[in-house]
Protein backbone atom coordinates (compact mmCIF):
# COMPACT_ATOMS: atom_id res chain seq x y z
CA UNK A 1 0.00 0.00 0.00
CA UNK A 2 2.86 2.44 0.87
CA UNK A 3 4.45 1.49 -2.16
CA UNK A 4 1.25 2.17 -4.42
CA UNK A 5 0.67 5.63 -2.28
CA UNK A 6 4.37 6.94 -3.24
CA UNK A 7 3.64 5.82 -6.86
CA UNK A 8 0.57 7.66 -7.41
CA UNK A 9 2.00 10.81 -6.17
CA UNK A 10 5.22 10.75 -8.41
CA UNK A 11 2.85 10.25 -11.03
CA UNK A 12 0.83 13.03 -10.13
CA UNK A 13 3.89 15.16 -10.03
CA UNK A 14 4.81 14.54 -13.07
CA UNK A 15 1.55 15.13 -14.91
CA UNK A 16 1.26 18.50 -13.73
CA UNK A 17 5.37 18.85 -14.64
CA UNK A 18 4.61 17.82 -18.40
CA UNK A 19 1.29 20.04 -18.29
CA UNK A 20 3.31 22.79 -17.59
CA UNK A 21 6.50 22.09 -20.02
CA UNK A 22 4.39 20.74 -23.13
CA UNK A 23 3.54 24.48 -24.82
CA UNK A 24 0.77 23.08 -27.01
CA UNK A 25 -0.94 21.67 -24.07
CA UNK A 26 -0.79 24.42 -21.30
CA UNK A 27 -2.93 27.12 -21.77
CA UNK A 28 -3.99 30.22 -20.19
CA UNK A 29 -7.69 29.69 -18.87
CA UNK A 30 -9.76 32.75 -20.42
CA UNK A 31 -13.09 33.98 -18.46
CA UNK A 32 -15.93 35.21 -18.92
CA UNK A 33 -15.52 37.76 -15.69
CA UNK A 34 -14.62 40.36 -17.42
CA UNK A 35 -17.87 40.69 -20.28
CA UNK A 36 -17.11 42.47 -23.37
CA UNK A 37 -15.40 42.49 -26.14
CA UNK A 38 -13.75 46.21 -25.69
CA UNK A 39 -11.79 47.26 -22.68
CA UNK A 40 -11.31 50.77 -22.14
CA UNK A 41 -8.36 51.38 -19.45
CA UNK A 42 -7.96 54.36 -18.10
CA UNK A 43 -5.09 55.41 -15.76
CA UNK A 44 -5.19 59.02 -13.51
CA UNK A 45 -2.30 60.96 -12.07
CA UNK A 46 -4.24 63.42 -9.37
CA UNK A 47 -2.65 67.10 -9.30
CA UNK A 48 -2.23 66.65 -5.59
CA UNK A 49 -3.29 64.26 -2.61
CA UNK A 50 -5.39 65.68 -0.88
CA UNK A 51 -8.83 64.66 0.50
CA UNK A 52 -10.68 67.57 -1.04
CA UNK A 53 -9.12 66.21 -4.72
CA UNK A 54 -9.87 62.43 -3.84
CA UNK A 55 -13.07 63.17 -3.04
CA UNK A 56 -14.18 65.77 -5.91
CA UNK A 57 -12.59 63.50 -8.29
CA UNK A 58 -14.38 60.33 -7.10
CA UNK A 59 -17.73 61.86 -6.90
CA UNK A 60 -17.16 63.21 -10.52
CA UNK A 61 -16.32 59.99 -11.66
CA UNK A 62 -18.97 58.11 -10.08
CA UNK A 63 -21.70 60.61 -11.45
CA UNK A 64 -21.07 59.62 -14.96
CA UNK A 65 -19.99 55.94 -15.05
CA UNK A 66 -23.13 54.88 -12.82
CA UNK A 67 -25.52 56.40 -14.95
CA UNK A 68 -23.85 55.64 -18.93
CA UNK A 69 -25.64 52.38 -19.79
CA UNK A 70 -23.52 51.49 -22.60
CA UNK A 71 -20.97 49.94 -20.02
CA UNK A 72 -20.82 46.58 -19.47
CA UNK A 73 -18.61 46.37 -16.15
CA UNK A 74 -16.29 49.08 -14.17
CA UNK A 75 -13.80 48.84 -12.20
CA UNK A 76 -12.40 52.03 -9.95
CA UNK A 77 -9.10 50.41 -8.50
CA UNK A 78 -5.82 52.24 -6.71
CA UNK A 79 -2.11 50.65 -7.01
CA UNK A 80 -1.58 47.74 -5.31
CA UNK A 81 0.98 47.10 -2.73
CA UNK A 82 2.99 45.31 -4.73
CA UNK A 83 6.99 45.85 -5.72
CA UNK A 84 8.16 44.30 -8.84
CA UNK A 85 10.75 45.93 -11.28
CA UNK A 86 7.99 45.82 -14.20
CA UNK A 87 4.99 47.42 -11.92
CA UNK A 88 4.23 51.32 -12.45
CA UNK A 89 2.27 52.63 -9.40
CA UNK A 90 2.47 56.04 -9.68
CA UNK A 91 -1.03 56.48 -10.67
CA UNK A 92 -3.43 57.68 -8.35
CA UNK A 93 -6.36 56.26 -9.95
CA UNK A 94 -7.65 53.48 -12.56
CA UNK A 95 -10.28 53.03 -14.35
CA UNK A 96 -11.71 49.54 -16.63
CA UNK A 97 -14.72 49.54 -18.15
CA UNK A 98 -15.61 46.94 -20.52
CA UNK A 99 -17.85 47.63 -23.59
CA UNK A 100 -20.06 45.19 -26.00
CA UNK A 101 -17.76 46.13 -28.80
CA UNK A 102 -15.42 49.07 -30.32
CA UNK A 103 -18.98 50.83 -31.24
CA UNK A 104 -20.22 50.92 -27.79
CA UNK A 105 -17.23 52.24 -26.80
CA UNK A 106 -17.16 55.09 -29.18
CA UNK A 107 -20.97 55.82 -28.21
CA UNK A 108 -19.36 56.14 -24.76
CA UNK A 109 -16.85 58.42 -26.22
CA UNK A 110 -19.08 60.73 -27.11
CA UNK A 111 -21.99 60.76 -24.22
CA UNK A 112 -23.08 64.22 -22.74
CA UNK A 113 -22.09 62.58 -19.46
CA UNK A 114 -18.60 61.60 -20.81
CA UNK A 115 -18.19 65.00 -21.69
CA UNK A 116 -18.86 66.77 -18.75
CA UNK A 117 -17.11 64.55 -16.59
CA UNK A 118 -13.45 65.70 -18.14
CA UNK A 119 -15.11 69.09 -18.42
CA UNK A 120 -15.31 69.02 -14.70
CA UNK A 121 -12.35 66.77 -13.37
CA UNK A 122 -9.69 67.46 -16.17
CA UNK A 123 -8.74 70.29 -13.49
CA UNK A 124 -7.73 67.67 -11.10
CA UNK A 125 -5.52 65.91 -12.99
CA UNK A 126 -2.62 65.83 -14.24
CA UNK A 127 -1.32 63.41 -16.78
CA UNK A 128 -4.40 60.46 -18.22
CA UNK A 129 -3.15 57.64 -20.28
CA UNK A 130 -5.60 55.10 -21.82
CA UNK A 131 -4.86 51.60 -23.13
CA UNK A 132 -7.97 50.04 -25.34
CA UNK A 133 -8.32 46.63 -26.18
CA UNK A 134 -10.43 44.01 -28.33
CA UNK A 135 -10.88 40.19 -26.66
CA UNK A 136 -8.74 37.98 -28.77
CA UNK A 137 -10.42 34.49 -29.72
């Protein structure tokens, strides 16, 4: 029995070792979590930290991206405490919204409440740079 107990695990070992070193056979596990087939990623660097900015730019933010219907999913997300070479945190703010496709999106683009919200935030920051994707099948 002990015998047939070590085998089984050196087997199992080694499955998950050729799983990982056979390249046609491992593959990255794609959701569905994140719905839509356009991301729009947004990343904010605030003019300042202070509370007053936070919390002007947060309830601008939230007064637009609650009420545009055109987006899928959001996500309002801060750096994480993390600390590799190949991480940027020196964003104050992000920003993912997923859309139903590139037209969505541009619909978004150009929504009155779109508009005013970098007519009334733009003030409070200072650099914005956005990354925009299409799911690959």
């Amino acid at each position: 029995m002990k015998e047939r107990r070590h085998f089984i695990r050196k087997l199992g070992g080694i499955t998950a070792l050729l799983a990982l070193a056979s390249p046609g056979k491992a593959k990255v596990k794609m959701t569905e979590e994140s719905e839509g087939s356009f991301m729009h990623v947004v990343f904010f660097w605030l003019v300042d930290d202070s509370e007053e900015t936070h919390k002007k730019f947060m309830s601008e933010l939230r007064k637009f991206i609650d009420k545009v219907d055109l987006i899928k999913t959001k996500h309002i997300g801060a750096p994480a405490d993390t600390d590799r070479e190949v991480i940027d945190s020196t964003w104050t703010y992000s920003l993912i919204l997923s859309f139903d496709s590139k037209k969505e999106q541009d619909l978004y683009q150009e929504h009155q409440l779109h508009k005013d919200f970098i007519e009334n935030a733009s003030s409070l920051w200072k650099k914005v740079q956005v990354y925009d994707s299409v799911k690959q099948k």
